[in-house]
Every structure is written in structure tokens, then in C-alpha cells.
C-alpha atoms as a PDB file:
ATOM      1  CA  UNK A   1      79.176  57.812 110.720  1.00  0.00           C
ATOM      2  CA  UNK A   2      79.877  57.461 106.705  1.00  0.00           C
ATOM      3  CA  UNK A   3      81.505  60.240 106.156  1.00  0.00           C
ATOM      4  CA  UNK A   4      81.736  63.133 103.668  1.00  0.00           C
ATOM      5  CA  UNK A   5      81.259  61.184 100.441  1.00  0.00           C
ATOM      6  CA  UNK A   6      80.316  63.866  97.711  1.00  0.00           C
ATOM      7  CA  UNK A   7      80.019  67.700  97.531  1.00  0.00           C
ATOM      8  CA  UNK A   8      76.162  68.501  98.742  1.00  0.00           C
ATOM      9  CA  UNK A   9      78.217  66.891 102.405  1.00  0.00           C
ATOM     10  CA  UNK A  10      81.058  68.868 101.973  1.00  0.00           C
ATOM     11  CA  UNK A  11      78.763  72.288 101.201  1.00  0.00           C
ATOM     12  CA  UNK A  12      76.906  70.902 104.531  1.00  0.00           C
ATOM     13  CA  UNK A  13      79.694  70.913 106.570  1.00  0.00           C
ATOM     14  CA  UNK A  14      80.925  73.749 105.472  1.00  0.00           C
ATOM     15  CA  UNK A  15      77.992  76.000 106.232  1.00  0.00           C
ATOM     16  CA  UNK A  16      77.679  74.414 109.481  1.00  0.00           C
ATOM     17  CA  UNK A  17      81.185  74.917 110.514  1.00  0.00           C
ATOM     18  CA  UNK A  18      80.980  78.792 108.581  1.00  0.00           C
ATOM     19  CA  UNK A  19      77.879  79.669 110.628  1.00  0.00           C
ATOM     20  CA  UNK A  20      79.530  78.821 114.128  1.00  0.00           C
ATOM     21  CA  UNK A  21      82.289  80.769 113.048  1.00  0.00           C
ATOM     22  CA  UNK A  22      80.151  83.936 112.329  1.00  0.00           C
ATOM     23  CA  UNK A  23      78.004  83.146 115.478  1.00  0.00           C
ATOM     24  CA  UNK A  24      81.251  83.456 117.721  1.00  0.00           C
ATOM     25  CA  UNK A  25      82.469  86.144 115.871  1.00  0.00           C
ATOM     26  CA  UNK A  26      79.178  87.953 116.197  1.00  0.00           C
ATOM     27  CA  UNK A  27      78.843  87.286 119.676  1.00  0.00           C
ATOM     28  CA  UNK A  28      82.319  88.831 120.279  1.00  0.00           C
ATOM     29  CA  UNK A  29      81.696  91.838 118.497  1.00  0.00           C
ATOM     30  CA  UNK A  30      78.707  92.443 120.461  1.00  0.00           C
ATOM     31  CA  UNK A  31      80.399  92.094 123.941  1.00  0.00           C
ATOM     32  CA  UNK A  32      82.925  94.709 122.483  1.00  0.00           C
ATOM     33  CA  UNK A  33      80.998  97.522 121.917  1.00  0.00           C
ATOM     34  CA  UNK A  34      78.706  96.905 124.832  1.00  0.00           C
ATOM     35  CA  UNK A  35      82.745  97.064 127.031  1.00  0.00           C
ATOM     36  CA  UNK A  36      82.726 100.114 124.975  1.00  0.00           C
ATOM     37  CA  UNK A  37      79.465 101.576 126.064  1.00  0.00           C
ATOM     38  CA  UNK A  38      80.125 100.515 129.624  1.00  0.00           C
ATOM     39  CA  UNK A  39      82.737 103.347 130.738  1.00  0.00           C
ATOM     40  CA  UNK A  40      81.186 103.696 133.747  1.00  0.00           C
ATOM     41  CA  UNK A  41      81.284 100.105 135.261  1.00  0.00           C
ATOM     42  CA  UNK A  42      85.306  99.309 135.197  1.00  0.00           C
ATOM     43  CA  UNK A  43      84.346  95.952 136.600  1.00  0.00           C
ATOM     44  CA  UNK A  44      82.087  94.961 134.302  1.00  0.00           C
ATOM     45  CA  UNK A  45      83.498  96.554 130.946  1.00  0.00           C
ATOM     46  CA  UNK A  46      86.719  94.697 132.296  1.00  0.00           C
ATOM     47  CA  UNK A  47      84.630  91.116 132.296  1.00  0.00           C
ATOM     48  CA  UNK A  48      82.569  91.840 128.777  1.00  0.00           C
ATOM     49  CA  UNK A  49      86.558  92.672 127.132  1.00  0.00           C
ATOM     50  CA  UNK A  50      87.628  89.494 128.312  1.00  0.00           C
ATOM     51  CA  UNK A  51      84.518  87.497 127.551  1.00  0.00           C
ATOM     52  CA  UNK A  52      84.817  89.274 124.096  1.00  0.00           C
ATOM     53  CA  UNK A  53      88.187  88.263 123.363  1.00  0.00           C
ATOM     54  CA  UNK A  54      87.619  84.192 124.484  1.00  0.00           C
ATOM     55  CA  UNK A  55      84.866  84.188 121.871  1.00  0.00           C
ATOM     56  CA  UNK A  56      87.011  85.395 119.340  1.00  0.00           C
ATOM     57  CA  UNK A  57      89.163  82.655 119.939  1.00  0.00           C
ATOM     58  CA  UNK A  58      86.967  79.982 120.040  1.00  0.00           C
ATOM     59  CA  UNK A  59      85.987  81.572 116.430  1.00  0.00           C
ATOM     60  CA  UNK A  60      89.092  81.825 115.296  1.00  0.00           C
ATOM     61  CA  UNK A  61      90.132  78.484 116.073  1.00  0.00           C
ATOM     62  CA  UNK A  62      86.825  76.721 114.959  1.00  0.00           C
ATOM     63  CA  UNK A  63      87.782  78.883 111.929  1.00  0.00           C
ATOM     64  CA  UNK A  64      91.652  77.497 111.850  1.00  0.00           C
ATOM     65  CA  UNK A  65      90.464  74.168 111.743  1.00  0.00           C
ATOM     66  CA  UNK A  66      87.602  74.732 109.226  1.00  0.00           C
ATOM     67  CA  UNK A  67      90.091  75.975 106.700  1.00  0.00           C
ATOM     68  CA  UNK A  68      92.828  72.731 107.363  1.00  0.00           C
ATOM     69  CA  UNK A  69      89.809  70.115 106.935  1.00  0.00           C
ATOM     70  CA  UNK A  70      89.053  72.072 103.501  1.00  0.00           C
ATOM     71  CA  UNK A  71      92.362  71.998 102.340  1.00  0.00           C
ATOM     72  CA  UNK A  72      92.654  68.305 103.366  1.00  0.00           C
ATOM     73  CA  UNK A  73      89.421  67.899 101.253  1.00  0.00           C
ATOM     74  CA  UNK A  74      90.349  69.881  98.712  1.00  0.00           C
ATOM     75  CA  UNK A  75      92.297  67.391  97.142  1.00  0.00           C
ATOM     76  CA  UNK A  76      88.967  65.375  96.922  1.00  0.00           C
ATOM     77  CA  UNK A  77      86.944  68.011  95.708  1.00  0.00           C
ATOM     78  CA  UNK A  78      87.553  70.388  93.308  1.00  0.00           C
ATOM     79  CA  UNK A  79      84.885  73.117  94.027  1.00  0.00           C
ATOM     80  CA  UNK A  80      85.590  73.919  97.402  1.00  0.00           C
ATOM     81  CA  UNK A  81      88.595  75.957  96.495  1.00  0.00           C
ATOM     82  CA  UNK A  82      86.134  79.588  96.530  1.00  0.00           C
ATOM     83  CA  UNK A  83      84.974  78.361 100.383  1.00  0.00           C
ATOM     84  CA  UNK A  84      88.883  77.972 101.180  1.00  0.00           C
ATOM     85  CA  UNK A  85      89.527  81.908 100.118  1.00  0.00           C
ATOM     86  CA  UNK A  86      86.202  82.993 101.733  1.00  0.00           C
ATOM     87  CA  UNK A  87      87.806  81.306 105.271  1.00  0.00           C
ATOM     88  CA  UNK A  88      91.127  82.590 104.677  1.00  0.00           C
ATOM     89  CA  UNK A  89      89.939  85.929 104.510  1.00  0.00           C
ATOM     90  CA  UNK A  90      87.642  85.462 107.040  1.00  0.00           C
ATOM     91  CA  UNK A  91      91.111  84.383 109.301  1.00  0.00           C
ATOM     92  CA  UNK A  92      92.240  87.644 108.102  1.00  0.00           C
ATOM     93  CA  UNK A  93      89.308  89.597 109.882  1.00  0.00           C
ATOM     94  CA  UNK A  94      89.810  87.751 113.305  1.00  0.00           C
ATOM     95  CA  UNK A  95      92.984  88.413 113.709  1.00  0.00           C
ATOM     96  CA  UNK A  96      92.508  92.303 113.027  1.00  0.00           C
ATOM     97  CA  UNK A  97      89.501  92.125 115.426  1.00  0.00           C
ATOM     98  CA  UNK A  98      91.817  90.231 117.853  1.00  0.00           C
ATOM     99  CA  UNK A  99      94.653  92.582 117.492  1.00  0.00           C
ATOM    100  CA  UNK A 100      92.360  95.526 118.176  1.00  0.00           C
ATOM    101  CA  UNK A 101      90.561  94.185 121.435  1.00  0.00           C
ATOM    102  CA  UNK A 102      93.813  93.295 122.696  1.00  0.00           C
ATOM    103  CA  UNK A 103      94.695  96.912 121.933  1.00  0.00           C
ATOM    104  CA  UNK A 104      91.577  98.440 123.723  1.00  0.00           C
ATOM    105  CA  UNK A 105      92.350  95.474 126.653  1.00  0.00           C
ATOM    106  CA  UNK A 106      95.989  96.958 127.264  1.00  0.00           C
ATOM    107  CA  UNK A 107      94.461 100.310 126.837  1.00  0.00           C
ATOM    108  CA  UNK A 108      91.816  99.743 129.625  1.00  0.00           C
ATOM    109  CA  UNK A 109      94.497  98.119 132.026  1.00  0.00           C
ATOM    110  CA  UNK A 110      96.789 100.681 131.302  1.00  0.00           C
ATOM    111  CA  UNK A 111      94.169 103.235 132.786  1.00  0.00           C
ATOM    112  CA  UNK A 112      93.539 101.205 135.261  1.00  0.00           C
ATOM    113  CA  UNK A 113      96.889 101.114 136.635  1.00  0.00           C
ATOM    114  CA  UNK A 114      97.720 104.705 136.318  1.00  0.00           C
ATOM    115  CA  UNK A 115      93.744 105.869 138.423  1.00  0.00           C
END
């Protein structure tokens, strides 16, 4: 393998890497508001939360390390400093959707524990 040796290889990886992170992301959402939907099948809703919140994870991690390996090549290239803000921010609205599935996780064990 040769490497990333100008900036068409960097925008490659980057899109690559950027669409996984969206495709986990997207994923998670979608198990979310089908636990949401689900009220009637604790079982179930209780499996599509946790399913929900792994693929956040492994989107916010594939994310974490996205954004170091652009910062290491940032000092390469110069142009990739917009992607850099676009994956920060995009950090920014994992850990809010993490935050609030944990929230409707504690919420749904909570219920659990006082039926």
C-alpha cells in the first residue's frame, strides 16, 4: 500500500471514512425510533435501545479516529482543515444523540424496575 500521497487520496479517504460514519449513525437513529415505536414489546424495544446505542459507538469512534488521522494529516495538507470542523461537529452530534439514548435507556429500565 503507497499511501496517501496528495489531496484527491486524502478527499478519498475522507469520504470513505465520513460515509461509514453517517451509515452507523443512520443505522442508530433508525433502531431508536423503531425502540420508540415498540412500547408494546419491552423485550424487544429493550434489544433495538441497546443495538441502537452500540452503533452509535462504533460511529462515534470510527468518527474519533477519522478526526485524529486528519489532524495528523493536516500538517501535510493544507485544505483539509474545513473536513476537520465538519467532523468535529459531527462529534458534537453523537455525543448529544448518545447522551439522549442513554437518557431514554435509564428511562426504560427505570420503568422496568418500578412495573
Amino acid at each position: 500500500m503507497k499511501g496517501i500521497n496528495n489531496s484527491h487520496d486524502v478527499a478519498m479517504y475522507f469520504h470513505s471514512a465520513f460515509r461509514n460514519v453517517g451509515l452507523f449513525g443512520s443505522f442508530s437513529l433508525a433502531g431508536l425510533g423503531a425502540a420508540k415505536a415498540l412500547n408494546y414489546n419491552s423485550d424487544l424495544e429493550g434489544f433495538l435501545m441497546v443495538f441502537s446505542i452500540c452503533l452509535m459507538v462504533i460511529s462515534f469512534l470510527v468518527n474519533v479516529f477519522l478526526l485524529l488521522r486528519l489532524k495528523n494529516m493536516s500538517v501535510k495538507f493544507d485544505e483539509i482543515s474545513m473536513w476537520i470542523i465538519i467532523s468535529g461537529l459531527t462529534l458534537l452530534l453523537q455525543v448529544a444523540f448518545l447522551v439522549y439514548a442513554f437518557y431514554l435507556g435509564t428511562l426504560k429500565i427505570f420503568d422496568d424496575f418500578v412495573k
